[in-house]
PDB file of N, CA and C in Angstrom:
ATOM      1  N   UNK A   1       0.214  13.973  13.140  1.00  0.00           N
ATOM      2  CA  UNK A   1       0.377  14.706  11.904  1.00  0.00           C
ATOM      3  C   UNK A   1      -0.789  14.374  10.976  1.00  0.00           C
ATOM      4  N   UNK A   2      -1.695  15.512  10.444  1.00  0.00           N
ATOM      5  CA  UNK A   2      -2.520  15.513   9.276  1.00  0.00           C
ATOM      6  C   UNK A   2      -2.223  15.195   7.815  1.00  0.00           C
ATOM      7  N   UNK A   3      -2.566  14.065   7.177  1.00  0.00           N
ATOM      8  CA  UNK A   3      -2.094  13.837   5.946  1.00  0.00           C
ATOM      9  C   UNK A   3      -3.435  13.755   5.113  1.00  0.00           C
ATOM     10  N   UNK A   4      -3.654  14.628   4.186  1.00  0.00           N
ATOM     11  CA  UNK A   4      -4.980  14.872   3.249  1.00  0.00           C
ATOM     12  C   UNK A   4      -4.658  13.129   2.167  1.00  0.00           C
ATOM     13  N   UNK A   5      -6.069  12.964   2.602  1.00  0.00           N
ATOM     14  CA  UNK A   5      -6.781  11.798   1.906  1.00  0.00           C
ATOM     15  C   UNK A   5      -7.860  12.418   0.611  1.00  0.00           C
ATOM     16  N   UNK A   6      -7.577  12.207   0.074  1.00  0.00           N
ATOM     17  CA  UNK A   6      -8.698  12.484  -0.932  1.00  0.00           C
ATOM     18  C   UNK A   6      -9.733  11.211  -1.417  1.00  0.00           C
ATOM     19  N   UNK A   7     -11.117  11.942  -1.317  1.00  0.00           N
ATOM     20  CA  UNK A   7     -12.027  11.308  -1.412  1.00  0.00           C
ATOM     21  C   UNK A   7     -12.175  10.350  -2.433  1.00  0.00           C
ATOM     22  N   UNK A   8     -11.495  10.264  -3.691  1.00  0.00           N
ATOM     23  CA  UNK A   8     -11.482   9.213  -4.693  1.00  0.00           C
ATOM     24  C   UNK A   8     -10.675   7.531  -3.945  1.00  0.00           C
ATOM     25  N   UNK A   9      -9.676   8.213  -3.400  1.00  0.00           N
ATOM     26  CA  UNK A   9      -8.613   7.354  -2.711  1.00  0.00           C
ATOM     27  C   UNK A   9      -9.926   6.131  -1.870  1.00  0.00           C
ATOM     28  N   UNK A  10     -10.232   7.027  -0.615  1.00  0.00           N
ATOM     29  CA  UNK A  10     -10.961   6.225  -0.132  1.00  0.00           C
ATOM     30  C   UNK A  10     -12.001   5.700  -0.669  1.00  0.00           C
ATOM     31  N   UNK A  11     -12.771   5.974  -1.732  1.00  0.00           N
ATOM     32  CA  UNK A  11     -13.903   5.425  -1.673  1.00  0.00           C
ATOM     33  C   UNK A  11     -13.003   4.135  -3.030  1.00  0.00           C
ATOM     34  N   UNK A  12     -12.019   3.814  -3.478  1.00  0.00           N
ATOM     35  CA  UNK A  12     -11.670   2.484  -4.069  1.00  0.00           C
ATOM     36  C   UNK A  12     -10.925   2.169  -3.456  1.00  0.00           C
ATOM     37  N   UNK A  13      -9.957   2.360  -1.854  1.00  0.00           N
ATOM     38  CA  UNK A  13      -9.768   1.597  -0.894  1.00  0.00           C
ATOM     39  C   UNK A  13     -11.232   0.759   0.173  1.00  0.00           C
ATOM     40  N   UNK A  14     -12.210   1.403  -0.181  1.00  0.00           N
ATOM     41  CA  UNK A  14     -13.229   1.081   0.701  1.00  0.00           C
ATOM     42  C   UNK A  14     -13.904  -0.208  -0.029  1.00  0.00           C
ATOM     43  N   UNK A  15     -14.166  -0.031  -1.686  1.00  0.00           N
ATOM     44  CA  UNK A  15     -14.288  -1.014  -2.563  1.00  0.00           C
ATOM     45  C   UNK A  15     -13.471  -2.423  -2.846  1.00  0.00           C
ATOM     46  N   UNK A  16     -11.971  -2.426  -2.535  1.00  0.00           N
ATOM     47  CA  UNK A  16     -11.188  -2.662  -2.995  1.00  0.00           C
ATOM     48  C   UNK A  16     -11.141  -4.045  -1.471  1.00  0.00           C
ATOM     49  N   UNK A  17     -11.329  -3.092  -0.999  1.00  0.00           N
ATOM     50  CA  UNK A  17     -10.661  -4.290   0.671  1.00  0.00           C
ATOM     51  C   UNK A  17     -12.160  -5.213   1.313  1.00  0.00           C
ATOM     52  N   UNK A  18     -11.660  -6.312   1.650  1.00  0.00           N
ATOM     53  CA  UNK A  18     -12.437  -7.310   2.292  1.00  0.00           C
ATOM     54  C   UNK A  18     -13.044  -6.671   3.385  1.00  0.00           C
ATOM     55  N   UNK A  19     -12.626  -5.533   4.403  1.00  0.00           N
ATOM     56  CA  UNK A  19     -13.162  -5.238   5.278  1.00  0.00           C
ATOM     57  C   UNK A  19     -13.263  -3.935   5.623  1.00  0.00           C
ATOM     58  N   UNK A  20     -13.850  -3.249   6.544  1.00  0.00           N
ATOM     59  CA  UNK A  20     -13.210  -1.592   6.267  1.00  0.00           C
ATOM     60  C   UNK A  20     -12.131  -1.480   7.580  1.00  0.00           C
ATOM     61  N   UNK A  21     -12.233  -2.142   8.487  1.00  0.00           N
ATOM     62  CA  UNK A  21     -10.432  -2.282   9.288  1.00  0.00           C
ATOM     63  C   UNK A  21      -9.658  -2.458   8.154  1.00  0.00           C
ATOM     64  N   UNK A  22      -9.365  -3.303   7.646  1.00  0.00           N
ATOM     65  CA  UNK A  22      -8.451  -3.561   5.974  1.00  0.00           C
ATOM     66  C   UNK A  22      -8.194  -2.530   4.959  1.00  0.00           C
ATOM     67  N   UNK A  23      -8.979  -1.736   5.358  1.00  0.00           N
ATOM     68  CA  UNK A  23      -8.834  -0.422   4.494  1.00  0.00           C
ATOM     69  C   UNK A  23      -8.418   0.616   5.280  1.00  0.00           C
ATOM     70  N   UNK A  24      -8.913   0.582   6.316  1.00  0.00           N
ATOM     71  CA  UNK A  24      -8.626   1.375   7.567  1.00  0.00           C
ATOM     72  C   UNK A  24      -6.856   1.557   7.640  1.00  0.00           C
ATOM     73  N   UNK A  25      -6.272   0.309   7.962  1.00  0.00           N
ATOM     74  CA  UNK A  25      -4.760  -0.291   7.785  1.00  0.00           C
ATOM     75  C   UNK A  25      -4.029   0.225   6.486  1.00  0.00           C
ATOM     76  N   UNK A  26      -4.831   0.138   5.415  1.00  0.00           N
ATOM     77  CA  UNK A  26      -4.131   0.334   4.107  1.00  0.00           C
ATOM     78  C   UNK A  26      -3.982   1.680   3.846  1.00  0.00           C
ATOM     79  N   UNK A  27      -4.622   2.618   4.361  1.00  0.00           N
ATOM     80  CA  UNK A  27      -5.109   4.021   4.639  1.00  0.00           C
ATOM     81  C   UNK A  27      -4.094   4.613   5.238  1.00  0.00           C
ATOM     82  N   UNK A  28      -3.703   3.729   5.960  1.00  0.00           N
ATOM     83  CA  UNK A  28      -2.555   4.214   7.895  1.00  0.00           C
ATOM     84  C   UNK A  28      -3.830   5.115   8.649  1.00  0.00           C
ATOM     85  N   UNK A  29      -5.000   5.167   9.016  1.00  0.00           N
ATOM     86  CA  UNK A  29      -5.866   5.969   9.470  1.00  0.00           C
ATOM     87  C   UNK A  29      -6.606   4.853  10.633  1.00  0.00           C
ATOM     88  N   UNK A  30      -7.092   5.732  11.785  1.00  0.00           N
ATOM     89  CA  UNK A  30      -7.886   4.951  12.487  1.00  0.00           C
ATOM     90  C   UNK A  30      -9.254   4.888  12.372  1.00  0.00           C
ATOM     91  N   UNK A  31      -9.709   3.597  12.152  1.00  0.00           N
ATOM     92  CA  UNK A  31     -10.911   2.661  11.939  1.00  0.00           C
ATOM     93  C   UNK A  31     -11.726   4.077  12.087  1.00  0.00           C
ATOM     94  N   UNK A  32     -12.115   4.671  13.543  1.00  0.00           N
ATOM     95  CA  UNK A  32     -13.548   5.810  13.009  1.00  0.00           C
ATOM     96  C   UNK A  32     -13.097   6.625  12.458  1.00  0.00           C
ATOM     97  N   UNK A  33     -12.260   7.047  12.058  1.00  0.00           N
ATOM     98  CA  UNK A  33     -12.050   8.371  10.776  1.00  0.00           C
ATOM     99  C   UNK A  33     -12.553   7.429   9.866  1.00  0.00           C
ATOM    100  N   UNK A  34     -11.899   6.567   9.536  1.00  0.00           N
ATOM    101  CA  UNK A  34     -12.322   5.829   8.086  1.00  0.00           C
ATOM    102  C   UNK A  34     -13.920   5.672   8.214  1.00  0.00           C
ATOM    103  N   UNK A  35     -14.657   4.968   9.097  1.00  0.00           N
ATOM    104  CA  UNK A  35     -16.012   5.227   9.211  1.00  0.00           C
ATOM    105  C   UNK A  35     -16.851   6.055   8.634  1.00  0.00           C
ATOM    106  N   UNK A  36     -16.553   7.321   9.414  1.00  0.00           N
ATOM    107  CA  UNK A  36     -17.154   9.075   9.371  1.00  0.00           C
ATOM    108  C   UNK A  36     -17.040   9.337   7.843  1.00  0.00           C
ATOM    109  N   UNK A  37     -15.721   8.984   7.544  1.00  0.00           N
ATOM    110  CA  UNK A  37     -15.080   9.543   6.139  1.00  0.00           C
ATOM    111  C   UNK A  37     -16.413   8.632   4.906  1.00  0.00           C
ATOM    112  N   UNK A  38     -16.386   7.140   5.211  1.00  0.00           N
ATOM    113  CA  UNK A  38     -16.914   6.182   4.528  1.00  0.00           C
ATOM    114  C   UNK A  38     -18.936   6.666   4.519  1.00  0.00           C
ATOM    115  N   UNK A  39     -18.918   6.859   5.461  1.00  0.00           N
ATOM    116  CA  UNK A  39     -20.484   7.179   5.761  1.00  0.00           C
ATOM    117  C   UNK A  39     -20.777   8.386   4.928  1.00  0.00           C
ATOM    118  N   UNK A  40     -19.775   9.245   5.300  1.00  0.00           N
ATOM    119  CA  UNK A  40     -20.476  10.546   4.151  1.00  0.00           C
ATOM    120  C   UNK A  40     -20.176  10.778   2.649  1.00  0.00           C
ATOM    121  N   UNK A  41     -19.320   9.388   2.194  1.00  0.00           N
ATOM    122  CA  UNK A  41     -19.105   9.186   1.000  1.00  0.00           C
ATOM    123  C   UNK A  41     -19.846   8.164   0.602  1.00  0.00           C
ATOM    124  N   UNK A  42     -20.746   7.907   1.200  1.00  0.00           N
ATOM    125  CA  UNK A  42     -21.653   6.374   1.066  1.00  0.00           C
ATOM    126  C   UNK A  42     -20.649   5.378   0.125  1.00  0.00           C
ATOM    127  N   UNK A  43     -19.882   5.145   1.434  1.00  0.00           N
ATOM    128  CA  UNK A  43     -19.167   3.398   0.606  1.00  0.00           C
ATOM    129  C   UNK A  43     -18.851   3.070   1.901  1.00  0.00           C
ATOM    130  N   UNK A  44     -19.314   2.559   2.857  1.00  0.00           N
ATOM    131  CA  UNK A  44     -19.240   2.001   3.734  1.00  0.00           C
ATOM    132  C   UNK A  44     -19.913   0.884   3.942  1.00  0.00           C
ATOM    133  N   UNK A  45     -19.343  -0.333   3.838  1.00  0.00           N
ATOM    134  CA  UNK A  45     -19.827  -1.479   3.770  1.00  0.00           C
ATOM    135  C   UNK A  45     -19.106  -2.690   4.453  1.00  0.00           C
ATOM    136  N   UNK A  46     -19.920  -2.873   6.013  1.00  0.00           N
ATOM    137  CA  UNK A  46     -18.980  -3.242   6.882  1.00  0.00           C
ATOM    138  C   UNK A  46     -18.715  -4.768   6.664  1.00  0.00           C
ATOM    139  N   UNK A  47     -18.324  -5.493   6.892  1.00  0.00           N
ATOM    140  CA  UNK A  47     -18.017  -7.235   6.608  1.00  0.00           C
ATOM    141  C   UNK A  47     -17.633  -7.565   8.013  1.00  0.00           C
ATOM    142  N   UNK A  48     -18.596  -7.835   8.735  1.00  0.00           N
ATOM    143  CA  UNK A  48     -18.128  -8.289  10.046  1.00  0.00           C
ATOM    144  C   UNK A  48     -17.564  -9.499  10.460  1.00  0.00           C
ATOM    145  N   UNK A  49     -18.035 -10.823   9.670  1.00  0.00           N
ATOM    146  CA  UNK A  49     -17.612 -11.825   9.892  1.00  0.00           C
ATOM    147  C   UNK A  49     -16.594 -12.292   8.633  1.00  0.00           C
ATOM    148  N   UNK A  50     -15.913 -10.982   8.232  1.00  0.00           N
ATOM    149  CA  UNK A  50     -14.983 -11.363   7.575  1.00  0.00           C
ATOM    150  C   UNK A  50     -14.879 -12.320   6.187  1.00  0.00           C
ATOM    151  N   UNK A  51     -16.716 -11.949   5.374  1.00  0.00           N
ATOM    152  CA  UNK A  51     -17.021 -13.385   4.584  1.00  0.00           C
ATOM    153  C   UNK A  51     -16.022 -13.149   3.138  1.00  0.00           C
ATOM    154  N   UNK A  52     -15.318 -14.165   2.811  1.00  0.00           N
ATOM    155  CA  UNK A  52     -14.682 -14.303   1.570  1.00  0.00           C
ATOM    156  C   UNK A  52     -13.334 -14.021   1.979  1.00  0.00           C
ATOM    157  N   UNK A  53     -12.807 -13.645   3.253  1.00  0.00           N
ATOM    158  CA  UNK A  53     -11.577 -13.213   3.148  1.00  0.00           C
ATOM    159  C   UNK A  53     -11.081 -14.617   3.974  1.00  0.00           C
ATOM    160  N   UNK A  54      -9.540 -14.069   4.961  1.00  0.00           N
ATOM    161  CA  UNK A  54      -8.800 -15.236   4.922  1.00  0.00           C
ATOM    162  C   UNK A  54      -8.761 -14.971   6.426  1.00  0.00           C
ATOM    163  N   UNK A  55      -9.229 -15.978   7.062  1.00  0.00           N
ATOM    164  CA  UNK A  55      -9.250 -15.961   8.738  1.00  0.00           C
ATOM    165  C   UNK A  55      -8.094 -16.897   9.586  1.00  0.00           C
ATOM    166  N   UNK A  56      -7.570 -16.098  10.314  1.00  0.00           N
ATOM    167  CA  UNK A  56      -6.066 -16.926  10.734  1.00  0.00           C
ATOM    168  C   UNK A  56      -6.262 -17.960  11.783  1.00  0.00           C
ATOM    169  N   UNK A  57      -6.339 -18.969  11.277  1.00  0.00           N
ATOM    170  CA  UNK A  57      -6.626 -20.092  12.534  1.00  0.00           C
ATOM    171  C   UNK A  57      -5.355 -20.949  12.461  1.00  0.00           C
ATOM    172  N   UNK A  58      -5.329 -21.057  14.008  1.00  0.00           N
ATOM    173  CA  UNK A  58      -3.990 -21.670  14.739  1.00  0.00           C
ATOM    174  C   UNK A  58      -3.980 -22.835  13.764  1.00  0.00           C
ATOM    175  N   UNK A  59      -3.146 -23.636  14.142  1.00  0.00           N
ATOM    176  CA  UNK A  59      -2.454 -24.785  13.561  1.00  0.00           C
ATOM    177  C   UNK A  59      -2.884 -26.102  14.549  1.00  0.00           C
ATOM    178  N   UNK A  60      -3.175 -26.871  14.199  1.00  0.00           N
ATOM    179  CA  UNK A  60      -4.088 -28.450  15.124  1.00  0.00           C
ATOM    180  C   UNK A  60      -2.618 -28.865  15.473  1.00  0.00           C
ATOM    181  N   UNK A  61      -2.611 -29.186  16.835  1.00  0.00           N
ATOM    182  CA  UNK A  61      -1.421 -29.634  17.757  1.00  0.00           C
ATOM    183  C   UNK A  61      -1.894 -31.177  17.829  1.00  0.00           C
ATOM    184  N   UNK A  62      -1.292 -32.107  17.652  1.00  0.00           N
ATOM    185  CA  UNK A  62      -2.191 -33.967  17.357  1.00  0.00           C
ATOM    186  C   UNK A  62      -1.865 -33.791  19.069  1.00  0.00           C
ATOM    187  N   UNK A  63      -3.075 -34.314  19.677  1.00  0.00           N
ATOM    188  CA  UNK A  63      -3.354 -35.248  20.895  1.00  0.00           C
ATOM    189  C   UNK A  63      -2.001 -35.777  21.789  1.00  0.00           C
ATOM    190  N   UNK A  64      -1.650 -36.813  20.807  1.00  0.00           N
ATOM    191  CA  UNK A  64      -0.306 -37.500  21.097  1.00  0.00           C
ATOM    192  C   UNK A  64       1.402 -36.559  21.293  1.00  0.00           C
ATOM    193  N   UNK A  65       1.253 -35.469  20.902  1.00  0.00           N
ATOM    194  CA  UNK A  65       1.999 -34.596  20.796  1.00  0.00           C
ATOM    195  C   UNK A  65       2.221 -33.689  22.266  1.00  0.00           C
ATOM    196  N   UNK A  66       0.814 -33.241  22.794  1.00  0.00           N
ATOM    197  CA  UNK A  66       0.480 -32.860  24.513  1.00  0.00           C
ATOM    198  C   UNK A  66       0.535 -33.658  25.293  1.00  0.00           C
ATOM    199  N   UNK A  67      -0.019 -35.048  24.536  1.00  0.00           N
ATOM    200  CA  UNK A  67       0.909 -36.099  26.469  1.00  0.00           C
ATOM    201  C   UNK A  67       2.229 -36.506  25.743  1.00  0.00           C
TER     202      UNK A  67
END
């Protein structure tokens, strides 16, 4: 199903989010629409290594805990 996005929307979801998957998600749209959409609205600004945001790393299991 087609749901009209309007171009204001995206381009301060595109501003707004740490990443453009993150916006992509917040959108409900898949990552290359959001792309295509982002490129011809020039606000596409990719963050690949995720800088400033919050990266999910496992939890340290102590040594003594596995034997």
């Amino acid at each position: 199903m087609k749901t009209k996005i309007s171009k204001v929307k995206i381009i301060e979801v595109c501003k707004t989010s740490n990443s453009m998957a993150q916006a992509a998600a917040k959108l409900n749209i898949h990552f290359n629409t959001l792309k295509r959409l982002a490129i011809l609205y020039d606000c596409y600004t990719p963050n690949q290594g995720l800088k400033g945001g919050n990266k999910n790393t496992p939890s340290k299991i102590d040594l003594n805990e596995i034997l």
